[in-house]
Protein backbone atom coordinates (compact mmCIF):
# COMPACT_ATOMS: atom_id res chain seq x y z
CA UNK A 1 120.19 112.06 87.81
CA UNK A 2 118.97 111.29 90.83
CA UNK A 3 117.04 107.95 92.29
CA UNK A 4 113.14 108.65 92.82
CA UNK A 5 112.83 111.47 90.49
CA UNK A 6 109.47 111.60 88.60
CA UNK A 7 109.65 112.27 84.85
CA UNK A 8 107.56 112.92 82.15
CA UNK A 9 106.93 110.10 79.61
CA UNK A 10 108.33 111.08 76.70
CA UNK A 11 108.17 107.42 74.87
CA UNK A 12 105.13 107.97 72.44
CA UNK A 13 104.22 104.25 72.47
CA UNK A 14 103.46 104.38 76.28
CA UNK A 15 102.61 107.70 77.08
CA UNK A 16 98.91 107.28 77.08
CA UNK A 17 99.07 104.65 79.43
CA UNK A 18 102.32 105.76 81.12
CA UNK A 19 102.69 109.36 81.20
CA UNK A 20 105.18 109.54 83.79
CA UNK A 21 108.44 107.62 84.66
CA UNK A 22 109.93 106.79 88.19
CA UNK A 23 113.79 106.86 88.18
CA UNK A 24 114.50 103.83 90.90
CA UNK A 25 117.99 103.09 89.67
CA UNK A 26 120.64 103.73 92.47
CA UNK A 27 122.75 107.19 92.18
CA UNK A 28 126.06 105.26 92.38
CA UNK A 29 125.85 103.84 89.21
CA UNK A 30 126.51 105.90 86.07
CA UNK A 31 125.95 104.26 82.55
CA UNK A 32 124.26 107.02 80.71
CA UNK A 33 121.04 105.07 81.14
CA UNK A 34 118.52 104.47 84.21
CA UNK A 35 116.45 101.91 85.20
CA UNK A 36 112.44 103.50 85.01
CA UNK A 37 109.23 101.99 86.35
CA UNK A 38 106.47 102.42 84.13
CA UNK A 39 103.89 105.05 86.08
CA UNK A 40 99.69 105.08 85.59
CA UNK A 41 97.09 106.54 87.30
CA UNK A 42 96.09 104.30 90.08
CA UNK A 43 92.93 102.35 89.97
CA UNK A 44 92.99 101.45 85.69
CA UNK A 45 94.00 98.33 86.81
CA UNK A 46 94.19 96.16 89.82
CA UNK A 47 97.68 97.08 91.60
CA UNK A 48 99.59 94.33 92.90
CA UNK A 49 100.10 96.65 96.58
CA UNK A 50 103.52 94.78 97.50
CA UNK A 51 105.05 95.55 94.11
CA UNK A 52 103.49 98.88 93.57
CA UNK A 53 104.56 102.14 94.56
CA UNK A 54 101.36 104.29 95.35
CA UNK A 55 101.88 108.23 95.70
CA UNK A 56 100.06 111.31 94.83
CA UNK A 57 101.27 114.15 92.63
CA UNK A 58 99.44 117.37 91.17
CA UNK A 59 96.30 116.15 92.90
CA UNK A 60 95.62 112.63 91.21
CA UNK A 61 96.64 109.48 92.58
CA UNK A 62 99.76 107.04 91.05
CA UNK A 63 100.93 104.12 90.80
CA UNK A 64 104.53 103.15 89.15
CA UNK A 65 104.56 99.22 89.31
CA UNK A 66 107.91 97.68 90.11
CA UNK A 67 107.03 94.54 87.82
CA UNK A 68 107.08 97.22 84.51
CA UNK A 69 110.91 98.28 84.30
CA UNK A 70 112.48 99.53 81.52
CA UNK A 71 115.69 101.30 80.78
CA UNK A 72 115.80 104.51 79.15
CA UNK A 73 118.97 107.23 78.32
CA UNK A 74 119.40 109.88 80.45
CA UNK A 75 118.61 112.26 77.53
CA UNK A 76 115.16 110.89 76.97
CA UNK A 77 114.03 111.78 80.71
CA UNK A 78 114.60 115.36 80.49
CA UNK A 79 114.24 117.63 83.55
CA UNK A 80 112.53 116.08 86.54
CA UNK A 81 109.15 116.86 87.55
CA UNK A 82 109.19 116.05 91.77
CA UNK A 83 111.71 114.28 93.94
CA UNK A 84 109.75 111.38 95.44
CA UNK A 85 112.24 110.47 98.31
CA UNK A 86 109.53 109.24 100.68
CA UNK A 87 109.11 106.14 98.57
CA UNK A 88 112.35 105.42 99.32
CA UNK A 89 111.29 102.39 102.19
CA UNK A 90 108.01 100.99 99.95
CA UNK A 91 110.98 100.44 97.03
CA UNK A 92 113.15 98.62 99.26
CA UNK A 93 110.15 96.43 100.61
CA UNK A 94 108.95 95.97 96.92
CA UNK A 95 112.41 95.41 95.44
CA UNK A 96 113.41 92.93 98.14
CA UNK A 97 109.76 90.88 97.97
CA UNK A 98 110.53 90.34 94.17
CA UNK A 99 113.88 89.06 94.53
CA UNK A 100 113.68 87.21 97.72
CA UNK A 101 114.03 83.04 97.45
């Protein structure tokens, strides 16, 4: 498992809205579950740009919101679909501007 990896949404309940999932949890911890942000096509609702990560893939335009986290097994991901590594700085801003005082 790897940190930025893209993944189908395989969780029926949210897969219309959601149809992929953004690994964000760090590499260096293994618990048999990761941390996911929930990922839509951009523009079906207003993003919140400082909290949002906004990237393209197959063409269309996403946006996995950093507000939306949920934790899933590492069985339910299944293989990933794209490494999004260039994110990598926007989730550190976005991460840090939720949790700073």
């Amino acid at each position: 498992m790897s940190r930025l990896s893209l993944y189908k949404n395989h969780l029926q309940e949210l897969a219309v809205n959601y149809p992929y999932l953004l690994d964000i949890q760090n590499d260096q911890i293994q618990a048999g579950t990761r941390i996911v942000a929930l990922v839509r096509k951009s523009g079906v609702v207003a993003d919140i740009s400082i909290t949002t990560l906004k990237f393209s893939y197959t063409g269309e335009q996403y946006s996995a919101s950093l507000l939306d986290l949920l934790t899933v097994t590492e069985r339910n991901l299944g293989a990933p679909l794209a490494q999004l590594d260039h994110l990598k700085a926007a989730l550190t801003n976005a991460v840090d501007f939720i949790f700073v005082d």
